[in-house]
N, C-alpha and C. Protein backbone atom coordinates (compact mmCIF):
# COMPACT_ATOMS: atom_id res chain seq x y z
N UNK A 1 84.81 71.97 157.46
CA UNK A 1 84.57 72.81 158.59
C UNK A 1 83.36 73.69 158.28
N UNK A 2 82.67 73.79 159.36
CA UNK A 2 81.42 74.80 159.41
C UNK A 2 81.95 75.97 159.60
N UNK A 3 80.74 77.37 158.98
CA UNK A 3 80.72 78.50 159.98
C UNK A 3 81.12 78.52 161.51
N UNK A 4 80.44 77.47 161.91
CA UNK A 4 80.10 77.59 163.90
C UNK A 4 81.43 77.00 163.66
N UNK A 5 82.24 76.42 163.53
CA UNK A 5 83.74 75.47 163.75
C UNK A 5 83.92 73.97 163.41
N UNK A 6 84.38 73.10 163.21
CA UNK A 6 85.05 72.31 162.90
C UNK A 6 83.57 71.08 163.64
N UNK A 7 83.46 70.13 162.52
CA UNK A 7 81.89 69.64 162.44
C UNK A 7 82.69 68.51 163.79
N UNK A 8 81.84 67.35 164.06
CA UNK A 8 82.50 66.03 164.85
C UNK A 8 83.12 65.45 164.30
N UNK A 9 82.57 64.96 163.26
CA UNK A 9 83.20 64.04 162.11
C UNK A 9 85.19 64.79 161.91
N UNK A 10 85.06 65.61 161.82
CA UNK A 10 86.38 66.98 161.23
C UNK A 10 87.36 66.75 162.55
N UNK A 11 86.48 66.55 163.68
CA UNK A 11 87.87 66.57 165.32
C UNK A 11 87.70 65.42 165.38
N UNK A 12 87.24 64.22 164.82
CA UNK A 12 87.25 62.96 165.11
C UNK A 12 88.95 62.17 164.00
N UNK A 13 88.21 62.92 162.66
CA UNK A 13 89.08 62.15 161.79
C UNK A 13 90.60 63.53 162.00
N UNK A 14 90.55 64.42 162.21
CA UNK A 14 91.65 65.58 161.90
C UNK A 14 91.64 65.78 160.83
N UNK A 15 93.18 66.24 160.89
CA UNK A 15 93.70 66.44 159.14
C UNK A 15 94.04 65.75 158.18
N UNK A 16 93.87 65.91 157.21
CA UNK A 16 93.70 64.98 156.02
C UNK A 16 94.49 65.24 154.77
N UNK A 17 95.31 64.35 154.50
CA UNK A 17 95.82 64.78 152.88
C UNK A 17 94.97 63.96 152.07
N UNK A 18 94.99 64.55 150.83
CA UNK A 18 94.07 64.42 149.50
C UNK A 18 95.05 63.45 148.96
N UNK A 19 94.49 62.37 147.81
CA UNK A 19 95.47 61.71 146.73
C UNK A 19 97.03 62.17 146.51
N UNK A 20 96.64 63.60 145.98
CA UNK A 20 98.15 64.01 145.53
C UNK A 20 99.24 64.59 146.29
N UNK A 21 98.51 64.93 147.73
CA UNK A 21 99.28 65.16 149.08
C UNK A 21 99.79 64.16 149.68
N UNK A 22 99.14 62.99 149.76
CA UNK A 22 99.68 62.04 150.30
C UNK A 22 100.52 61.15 149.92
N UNK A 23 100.71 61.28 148.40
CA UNK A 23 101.77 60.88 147.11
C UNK A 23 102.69 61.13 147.52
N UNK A 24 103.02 62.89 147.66
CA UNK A 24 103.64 63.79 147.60
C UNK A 24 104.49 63.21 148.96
N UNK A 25 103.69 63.20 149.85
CA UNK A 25 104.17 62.94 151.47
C UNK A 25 105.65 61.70 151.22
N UNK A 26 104.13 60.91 151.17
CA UNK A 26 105.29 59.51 150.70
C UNK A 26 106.01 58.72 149.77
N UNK A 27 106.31 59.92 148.66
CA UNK A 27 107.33 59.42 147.55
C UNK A 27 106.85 58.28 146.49
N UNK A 28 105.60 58.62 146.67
CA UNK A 28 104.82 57.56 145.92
C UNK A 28 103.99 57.83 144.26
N UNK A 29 103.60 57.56 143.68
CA UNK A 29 102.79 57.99 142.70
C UNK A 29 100.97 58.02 143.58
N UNK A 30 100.24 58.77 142.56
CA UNK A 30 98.81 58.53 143.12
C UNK A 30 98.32 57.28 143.14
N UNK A 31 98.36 56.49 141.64
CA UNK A 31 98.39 55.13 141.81
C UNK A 31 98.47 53.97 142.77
N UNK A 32 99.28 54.44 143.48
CA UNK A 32 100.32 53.87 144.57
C UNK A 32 99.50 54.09 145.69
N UNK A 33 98.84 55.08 145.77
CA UNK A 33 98.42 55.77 147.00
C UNK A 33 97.30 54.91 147.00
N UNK A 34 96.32 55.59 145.76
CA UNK A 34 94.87 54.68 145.64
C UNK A 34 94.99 52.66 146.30
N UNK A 35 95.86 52.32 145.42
CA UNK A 35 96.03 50.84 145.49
C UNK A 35 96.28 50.98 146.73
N UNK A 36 96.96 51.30 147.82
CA UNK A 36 97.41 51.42 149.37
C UNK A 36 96.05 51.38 149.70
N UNK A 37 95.37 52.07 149.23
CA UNK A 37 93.72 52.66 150.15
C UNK A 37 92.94 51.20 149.39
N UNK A 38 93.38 51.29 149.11
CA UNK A 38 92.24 49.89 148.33
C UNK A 38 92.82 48.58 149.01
N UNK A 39 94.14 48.33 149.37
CA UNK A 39 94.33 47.07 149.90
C UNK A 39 94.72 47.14 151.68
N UNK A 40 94.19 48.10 151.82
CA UNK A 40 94.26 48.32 153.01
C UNK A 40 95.94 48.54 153.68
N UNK A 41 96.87 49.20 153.24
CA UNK A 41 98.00 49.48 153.30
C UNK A 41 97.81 50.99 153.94
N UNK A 42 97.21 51.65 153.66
CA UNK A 42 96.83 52.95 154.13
C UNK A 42 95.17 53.15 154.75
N UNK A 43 95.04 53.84 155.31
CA UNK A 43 93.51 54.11 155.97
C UNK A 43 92.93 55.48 154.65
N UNK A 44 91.68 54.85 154.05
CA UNK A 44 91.52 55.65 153.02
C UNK A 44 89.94 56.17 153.28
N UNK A 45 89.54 57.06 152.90
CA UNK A 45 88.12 57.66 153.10
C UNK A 45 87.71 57.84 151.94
N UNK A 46 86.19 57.62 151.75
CA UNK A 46 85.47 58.05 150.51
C UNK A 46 84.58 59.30 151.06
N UNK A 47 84.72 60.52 150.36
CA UNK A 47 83.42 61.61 151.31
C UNK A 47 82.14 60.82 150.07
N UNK A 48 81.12 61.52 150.67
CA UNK A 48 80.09 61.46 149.84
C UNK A 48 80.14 62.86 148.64
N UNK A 49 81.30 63.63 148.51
CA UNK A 49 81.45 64.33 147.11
C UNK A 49 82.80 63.61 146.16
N UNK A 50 82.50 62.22 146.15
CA UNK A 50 83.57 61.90 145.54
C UNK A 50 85.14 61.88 145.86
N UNK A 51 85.84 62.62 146.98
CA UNK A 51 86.87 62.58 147.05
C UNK A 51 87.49 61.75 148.38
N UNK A 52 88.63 61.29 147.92
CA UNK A 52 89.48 60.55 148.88
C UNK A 52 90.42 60.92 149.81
N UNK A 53 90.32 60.74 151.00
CA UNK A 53 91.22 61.51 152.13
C UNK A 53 91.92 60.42 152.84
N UNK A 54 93.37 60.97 153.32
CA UNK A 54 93.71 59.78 154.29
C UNK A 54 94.21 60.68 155.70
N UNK A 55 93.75 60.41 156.71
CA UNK A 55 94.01 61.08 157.83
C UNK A 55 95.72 60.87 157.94
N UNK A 56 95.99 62.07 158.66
CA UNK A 56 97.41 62.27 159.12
C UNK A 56 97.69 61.70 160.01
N UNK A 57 96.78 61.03 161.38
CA UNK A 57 97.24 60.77 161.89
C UNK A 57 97.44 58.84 162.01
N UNK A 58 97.41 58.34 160.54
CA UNK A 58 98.02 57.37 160.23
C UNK A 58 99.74 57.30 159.92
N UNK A 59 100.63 58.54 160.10
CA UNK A 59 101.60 58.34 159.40
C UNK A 59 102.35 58.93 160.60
N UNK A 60 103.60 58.61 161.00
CA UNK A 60 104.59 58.98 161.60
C UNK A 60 106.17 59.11 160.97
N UNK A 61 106.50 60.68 161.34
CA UNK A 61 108.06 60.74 160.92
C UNK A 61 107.99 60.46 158.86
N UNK A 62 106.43 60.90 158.27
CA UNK A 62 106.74 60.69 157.03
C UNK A 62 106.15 59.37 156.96
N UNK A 63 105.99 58.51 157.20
CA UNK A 63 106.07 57.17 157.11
C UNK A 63 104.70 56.50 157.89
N UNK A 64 104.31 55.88 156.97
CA UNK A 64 102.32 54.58 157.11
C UNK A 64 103.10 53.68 158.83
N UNK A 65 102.39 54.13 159.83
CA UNK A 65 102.52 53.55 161.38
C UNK A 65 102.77 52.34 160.90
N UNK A 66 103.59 51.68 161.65
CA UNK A 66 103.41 49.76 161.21
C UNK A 66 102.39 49.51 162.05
N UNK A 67 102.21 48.14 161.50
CA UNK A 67 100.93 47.62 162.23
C UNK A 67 99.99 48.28 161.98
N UNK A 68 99.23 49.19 160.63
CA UNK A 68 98.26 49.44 160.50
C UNK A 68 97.08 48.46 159.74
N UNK A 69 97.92 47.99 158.56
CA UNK A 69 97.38 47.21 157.93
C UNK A 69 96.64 45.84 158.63
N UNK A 70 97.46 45.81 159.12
CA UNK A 70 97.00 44.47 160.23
C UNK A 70 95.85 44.76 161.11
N UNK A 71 96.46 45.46 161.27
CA UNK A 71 94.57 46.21 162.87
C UNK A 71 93.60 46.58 161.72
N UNK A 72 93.83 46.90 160.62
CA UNK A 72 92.57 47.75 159.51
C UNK A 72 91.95 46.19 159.17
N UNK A 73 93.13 45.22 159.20
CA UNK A 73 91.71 43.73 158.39
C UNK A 73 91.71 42.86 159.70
N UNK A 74 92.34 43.14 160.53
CA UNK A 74 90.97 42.90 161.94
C UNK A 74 89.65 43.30 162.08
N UNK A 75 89.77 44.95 161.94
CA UNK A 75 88.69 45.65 161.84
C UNK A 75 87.86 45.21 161.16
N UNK A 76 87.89 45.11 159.33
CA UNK A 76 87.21 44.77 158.59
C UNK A 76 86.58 43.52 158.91
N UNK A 77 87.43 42.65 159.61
CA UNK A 77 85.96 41.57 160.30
C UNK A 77 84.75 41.92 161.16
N UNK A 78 84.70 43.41 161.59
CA UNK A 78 83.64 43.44 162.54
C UNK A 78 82.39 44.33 161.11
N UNK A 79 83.27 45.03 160.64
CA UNK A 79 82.27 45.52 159.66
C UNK A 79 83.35 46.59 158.86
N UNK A 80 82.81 46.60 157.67
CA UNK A 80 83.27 46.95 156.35
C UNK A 80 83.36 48.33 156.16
N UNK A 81 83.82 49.29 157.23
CA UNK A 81 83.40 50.62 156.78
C UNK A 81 84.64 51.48 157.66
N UNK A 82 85.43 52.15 156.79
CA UNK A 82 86.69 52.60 157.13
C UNK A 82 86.41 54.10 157.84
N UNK A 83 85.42 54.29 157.87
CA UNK A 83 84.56 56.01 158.85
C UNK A 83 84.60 55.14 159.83
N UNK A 84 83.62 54.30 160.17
CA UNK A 84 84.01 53.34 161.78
C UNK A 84 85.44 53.30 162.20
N UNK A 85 86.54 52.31 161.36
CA UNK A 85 87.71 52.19 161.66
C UNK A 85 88.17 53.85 161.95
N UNK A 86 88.03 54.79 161.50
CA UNK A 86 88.83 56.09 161.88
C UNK A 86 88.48 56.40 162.95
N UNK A 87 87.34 56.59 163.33
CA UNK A 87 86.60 56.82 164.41
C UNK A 87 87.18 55.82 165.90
N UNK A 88 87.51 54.71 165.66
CA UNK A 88 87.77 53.72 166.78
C UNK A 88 89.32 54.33 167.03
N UNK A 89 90.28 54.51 165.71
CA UNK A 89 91.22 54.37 165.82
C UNK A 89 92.01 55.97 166.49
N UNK A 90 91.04 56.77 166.27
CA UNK A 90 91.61 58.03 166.98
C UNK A 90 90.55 59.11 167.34
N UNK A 91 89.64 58.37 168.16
CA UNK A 91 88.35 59.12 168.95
C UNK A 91 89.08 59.20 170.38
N UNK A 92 88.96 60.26 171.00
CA UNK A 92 89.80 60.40 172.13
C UNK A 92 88.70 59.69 173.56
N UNK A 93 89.50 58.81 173.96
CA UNK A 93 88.75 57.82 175.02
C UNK A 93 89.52 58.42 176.12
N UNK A 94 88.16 59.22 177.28
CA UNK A 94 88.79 59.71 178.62
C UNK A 94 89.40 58.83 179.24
N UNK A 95 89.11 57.09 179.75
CA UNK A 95 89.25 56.70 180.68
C UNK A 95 90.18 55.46 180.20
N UNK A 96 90.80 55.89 178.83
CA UNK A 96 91.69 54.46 178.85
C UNK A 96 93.33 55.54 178.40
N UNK A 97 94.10 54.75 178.46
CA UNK A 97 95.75 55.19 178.04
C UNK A 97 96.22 53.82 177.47
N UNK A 98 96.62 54.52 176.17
CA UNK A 98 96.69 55.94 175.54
C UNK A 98 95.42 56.04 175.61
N UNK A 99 94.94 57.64 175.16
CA UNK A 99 93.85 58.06 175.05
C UNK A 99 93.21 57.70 173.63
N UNK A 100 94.01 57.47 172.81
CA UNK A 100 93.69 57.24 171.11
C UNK A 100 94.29 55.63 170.73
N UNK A 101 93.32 54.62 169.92
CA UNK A 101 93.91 53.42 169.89
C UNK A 101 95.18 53.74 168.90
N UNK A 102 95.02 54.88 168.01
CA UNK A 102 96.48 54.83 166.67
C UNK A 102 97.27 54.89 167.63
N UNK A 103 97.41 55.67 168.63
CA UNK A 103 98.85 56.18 169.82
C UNK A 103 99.41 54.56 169.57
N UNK A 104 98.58 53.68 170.43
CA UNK A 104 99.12 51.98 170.56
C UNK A 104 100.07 51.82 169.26
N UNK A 105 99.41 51.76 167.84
CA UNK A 105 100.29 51.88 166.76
C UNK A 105 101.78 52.67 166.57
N UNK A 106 101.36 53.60 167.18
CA UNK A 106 102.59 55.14 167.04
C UNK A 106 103.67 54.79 167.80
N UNK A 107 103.00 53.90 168.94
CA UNK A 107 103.84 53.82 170.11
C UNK A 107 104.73 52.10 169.80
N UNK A 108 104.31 51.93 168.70
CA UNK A 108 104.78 50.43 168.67
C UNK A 108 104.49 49.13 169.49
N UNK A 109 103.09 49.26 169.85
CA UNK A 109 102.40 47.94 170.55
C UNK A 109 101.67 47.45 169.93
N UNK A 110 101.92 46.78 168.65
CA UNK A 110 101.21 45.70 167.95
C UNK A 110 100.57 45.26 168.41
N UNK A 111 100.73 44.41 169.23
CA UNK A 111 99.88 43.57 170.14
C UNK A 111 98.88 43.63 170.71
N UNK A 112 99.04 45.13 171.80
CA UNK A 112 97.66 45.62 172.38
C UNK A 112 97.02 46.25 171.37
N UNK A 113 97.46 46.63 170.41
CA UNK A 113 96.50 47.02 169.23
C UNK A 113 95.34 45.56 168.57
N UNK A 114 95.95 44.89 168.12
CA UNK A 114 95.64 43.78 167.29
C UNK A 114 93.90 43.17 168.61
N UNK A 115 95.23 43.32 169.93
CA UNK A 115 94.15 42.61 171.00
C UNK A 115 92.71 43.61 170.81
N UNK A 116 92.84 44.81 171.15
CA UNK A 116 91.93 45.73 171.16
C UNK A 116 90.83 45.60 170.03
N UNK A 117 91.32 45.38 169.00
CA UNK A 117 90.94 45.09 167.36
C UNK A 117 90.04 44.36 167.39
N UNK A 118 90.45 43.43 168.03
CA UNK A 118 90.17 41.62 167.42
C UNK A 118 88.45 42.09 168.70
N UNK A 119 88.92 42.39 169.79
CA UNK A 119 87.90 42.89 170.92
C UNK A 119 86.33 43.61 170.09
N UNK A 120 86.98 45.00 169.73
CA UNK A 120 85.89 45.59 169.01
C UNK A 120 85.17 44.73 167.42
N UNK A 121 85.83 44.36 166.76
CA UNK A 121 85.69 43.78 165.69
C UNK A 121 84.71 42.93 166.16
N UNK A 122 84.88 41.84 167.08
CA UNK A 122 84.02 40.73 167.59
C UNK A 122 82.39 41.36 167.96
N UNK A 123 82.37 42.75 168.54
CA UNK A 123 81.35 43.06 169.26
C UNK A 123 80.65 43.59 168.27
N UNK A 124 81.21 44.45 167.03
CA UNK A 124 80.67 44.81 165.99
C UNK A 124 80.13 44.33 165.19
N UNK A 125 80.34 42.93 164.99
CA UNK A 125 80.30 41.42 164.25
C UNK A 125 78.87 41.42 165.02
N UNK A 126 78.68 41.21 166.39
CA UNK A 126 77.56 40.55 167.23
C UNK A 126 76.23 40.96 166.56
């Protein structure tokens, strides 16, 4: 966050637990966490000062949304960069419902998720 308030990047991705918060969250070791972010089990961020964040609003009731993993290596076919995927997955879109593609996840629609996915992925690919 800036002086002036909270940068784009900051209301795009939200809040964020660190390695040992997100351990902590989910009963996991850090290990556990990292390897999640590395095999795409969790949505993981690299900043450019070295540290790793995973947005909150991947997790519901405690618990990694289902159907994330699956929409994250859709994604990764359009292009390789998990700041894009955050950005797609909970940038607030005026004119569609839900307003956020994670909601689809939250809400348990695999499907229109995956569809949506496979959609952007393709155009990103182009």
């Amino acid at each position: 966050m800036s002086e002036d308030g909270p940068t784009p990047w900051g209301e795009i991705v939200g809040p964020c637990y660190t390695v040992t918060s997100m351990a902590r969250t989910l009963g996991w070791t850090e290990t556990e966490v990292m390897e999640a972010g590395n095999d795409l089990r969790l949505l993981m961020l690299h900043t450019t000062d070295d540290v790793y964040l995973f947005p909150e609003f991947q997790l519901l009731d405690g618990k990694v949304v289902e159907g994330l993993t699956e929409v994250l290596n859709v994604l990764r076919t359009g292009v390789d960069d998990s700041w894009t995927w955050t950005q797609w997955l909970n940038v607030a879109l005026p004119d569609k419902y839900p307003r956020r593609n994670i909601t689809l996840l939250r809400q348990g629609r695999l499907e229109e998720a995956l569809r949506d996915a496979r959609h952007v992925a393709w155009a990103w690919s182009s």
